[in-house]
Protein backbone atom coordinates (compact mmCIF):
# COMPACT_ATOMS: atom_id res chain seq x y z
CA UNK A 1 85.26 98.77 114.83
CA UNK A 2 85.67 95.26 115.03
CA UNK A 3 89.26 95.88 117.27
CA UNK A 4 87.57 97.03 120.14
CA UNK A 5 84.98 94.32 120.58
CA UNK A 6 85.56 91.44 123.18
CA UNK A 7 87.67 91.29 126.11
CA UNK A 8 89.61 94.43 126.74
CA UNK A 9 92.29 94.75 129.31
CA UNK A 10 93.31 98.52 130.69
CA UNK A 11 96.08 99.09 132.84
CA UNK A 12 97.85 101.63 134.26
CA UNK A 13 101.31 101.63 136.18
CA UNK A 14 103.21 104.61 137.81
CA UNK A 15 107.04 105.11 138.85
CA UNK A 16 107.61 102.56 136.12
CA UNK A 17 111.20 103.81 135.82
CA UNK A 18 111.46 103.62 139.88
CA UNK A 19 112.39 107.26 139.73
CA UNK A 20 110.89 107.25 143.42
CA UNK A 21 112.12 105.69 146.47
CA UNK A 22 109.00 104.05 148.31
CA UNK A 23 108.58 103.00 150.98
CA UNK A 24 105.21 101.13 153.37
CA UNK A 25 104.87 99.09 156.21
CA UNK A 26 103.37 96.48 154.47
CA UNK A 27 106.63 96.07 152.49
CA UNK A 28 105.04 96.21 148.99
CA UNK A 29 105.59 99.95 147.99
CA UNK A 30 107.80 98.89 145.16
CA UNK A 31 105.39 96.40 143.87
CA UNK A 32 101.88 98.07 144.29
CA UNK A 33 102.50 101.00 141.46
CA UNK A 34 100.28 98.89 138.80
CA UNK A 35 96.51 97.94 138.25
CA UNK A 36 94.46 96.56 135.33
CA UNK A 37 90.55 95.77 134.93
CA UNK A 38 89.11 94.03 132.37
CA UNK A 39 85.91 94.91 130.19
CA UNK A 40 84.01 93.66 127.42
CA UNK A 41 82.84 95.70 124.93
CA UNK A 42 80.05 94.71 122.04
CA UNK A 43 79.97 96.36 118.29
CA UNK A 44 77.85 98.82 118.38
CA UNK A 45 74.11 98.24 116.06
CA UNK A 46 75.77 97.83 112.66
CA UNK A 47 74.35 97.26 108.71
CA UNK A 48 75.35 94.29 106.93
CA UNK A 49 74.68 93.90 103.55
CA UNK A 50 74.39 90.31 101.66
CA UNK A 51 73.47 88.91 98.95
CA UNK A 52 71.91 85.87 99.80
CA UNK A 53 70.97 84.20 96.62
CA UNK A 54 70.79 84.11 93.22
CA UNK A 55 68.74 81.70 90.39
CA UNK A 56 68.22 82.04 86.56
CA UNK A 57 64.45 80.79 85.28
CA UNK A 58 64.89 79.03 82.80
CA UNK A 59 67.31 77.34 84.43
CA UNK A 60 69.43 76.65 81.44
CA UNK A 61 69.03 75.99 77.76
CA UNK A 62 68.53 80.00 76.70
CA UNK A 63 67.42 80.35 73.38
CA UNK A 64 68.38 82.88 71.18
CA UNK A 65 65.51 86.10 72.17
CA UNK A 66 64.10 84.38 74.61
CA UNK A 67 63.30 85.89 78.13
CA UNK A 68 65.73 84.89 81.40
CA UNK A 69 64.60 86.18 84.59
CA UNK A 70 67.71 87.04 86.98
CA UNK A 71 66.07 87.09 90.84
CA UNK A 72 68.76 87.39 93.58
CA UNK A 73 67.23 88.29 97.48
CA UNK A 74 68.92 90.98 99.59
CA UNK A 75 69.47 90.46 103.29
CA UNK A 76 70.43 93.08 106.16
CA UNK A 77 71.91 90.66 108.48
CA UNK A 78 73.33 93.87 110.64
CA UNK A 79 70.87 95.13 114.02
CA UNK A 80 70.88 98.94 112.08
CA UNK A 81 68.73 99.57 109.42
CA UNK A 82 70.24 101.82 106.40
CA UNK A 83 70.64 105.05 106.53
CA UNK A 84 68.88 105.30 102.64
CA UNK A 85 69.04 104.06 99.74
CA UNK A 86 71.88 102.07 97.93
CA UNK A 87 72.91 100.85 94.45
CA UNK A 88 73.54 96.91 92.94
CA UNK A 89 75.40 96.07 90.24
CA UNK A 90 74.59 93.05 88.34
CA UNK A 91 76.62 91.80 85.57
CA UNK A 92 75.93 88.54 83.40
CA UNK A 93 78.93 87.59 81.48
CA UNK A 94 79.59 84.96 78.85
CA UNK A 95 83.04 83.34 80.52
CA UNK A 96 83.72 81.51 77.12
CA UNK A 97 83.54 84.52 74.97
CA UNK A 98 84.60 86.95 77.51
CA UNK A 99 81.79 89.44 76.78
CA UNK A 100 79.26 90.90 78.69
CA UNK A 101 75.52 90.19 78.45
CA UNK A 102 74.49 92.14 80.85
CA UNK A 103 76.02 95.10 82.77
CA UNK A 104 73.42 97.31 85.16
CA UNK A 105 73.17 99.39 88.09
CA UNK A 106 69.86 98.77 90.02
CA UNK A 107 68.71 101.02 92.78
CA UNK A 108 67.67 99.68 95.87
CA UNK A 109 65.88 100.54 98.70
CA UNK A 110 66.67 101.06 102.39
CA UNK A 111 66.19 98.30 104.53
CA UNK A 112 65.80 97.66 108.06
CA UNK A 113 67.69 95.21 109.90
CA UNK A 114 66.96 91.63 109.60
CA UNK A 115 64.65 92.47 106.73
CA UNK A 116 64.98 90.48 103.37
CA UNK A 117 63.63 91.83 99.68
CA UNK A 118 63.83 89.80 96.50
CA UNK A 119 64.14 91.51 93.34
CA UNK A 120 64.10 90.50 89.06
CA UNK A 121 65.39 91.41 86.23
CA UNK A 122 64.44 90.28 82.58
CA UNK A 123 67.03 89.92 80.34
CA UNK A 124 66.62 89.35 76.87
CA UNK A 125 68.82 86.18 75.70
CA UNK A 126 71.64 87.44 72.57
CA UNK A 127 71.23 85.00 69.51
CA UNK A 128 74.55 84.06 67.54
CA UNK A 129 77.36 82.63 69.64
CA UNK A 130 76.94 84.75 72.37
CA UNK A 131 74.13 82.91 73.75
CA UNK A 132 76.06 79.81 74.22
CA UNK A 133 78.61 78.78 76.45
CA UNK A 134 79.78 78.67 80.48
CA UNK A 135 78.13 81.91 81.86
CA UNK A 136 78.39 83.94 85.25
CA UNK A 137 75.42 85.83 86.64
CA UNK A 138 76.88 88.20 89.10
CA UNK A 139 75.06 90.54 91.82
CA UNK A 140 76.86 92.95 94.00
CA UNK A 141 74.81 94.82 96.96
CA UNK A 142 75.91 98.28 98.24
CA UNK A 143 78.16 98.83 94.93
CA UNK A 144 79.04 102.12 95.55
CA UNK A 145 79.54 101.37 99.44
CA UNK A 146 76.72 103.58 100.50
CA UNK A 147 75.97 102.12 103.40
CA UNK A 148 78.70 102.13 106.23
CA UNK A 149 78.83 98.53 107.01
CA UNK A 150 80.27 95.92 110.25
CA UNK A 151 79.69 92.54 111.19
CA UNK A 152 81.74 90.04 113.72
CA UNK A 153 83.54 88.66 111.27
CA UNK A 154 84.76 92.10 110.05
CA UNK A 155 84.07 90.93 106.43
CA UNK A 156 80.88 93.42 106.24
CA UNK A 157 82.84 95.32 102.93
CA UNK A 158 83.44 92.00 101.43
CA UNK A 159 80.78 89.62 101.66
CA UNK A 160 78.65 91.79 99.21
CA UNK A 161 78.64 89.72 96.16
CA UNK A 162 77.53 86.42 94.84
CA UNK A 163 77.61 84.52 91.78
CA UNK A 164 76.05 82.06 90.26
CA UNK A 165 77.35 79.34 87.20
CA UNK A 166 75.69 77.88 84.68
CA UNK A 167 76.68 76.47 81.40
CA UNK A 168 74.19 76.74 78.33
CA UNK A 169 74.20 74.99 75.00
CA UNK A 170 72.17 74.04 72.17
CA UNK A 171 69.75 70.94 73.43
CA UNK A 172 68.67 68.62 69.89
CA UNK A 173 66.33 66.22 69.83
CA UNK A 174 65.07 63.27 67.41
CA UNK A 175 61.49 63.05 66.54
CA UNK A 176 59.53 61.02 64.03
CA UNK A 177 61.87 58.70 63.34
CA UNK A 178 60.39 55.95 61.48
CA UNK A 179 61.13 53.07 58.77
CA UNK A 180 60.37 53.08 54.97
CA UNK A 181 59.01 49.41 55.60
CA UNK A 182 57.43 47.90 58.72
CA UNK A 183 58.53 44.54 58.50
CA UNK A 184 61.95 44.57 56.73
CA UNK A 185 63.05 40.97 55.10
CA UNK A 186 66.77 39.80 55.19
CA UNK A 187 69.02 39.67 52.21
CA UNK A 188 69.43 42.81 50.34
CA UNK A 189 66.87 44.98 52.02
CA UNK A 190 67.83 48.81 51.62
CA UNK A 191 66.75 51.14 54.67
CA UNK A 192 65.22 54.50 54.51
CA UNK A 193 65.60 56.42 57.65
CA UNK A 194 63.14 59.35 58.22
CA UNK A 195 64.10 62.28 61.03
CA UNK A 196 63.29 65.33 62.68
CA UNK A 197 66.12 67.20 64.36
CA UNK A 198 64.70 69.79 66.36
């Protein structure tokens, strides 16, 4: 694991206790009972699983049945491919209602190091107040930590997920609006406004 990488020191001392009465003719028997080297060791090829991104299309501004595609890309950032197959949770939650739009398990395929893959999911928008609000769009790679993962960082468990925001309301606009006269005269003139709210 990551605590063995870098610089590593080994030494090794004897008589430590000076049991031993020593003796040399260079004078140094008492202080020649130690000896270190130094080594550096690298992580050995290692899987690391990412997410590294997700989007929503449309961007915003879900209507009620409508179709939002979820795509999110998964990287394996490690030198090792996977050993198989692993699983991805997604889960798209309304953070102002505190439900759940979506919650899914996705398998995935292996993949081999430094190799990316993009997948989608279409997710059918909830009418009522359920499809408004501040929402979270959450994908996790490796859910069910499959795949024995390591990085230098040594955050190769915990970099697997990544969210994305987005807030998502009603969007009205005015059309035809028009006058009940074209050129309106001072003094008593009454006004007819005409409007589409869409």
């Amino acid at each position: 694991g990551n605590r063995g990488v870098g610089r590593i020191s080994l030494s090794l001392a004897v008589d430590v206790g000076n049991a031993l009465q020593e003796q040399s003719a260079t004078g140094t028997a008492e202080t020649n009972n130690a000896a270190a080297i130094e080594v550096t060791s690298e992580l050995a090829p290692f899987t690391d699983l990412v997410v590294g991104s997700v989007s929503a299309d449309p961007a915003q501004g879900w209507a009620p049945d409508s179709t939002v595609t979820l795509t999110w890309t998964t990287e394996n950032q490690g030198t090792l491919a996977t050993t198989g197959g692993f699983n991805e949770r997604i889960v798209v939650r309304n953070l102002t209602s505190g439900q759940n739009v979506l919650l899914a398990t996705v398998p995935a395929a292996a993949l081999a190091a430094g190799e990316s893959r993009t997948s989608t999911r279409a997710i059918t928008w909830p009418a009522g107040l359920e499809a408004h609000g501040s929402f979270q769009f959450s994908v996790t790679t490796d859910f069910f930590d499959e795949a024995s993962e390591a990085n230098l960082a040594g955050d190769a468990e915990t970099n697997n997920a990544r969210t994305l925001s987005v807030i998502s309301a009603p969007d009205l606009t005015v059309s035809g609006l028009a006058l009940d006269k074209t050129t309106p005269s001072a003094g008593g003139w009454h006004k007819t406004v005409a409007r589409n709210l869409a």
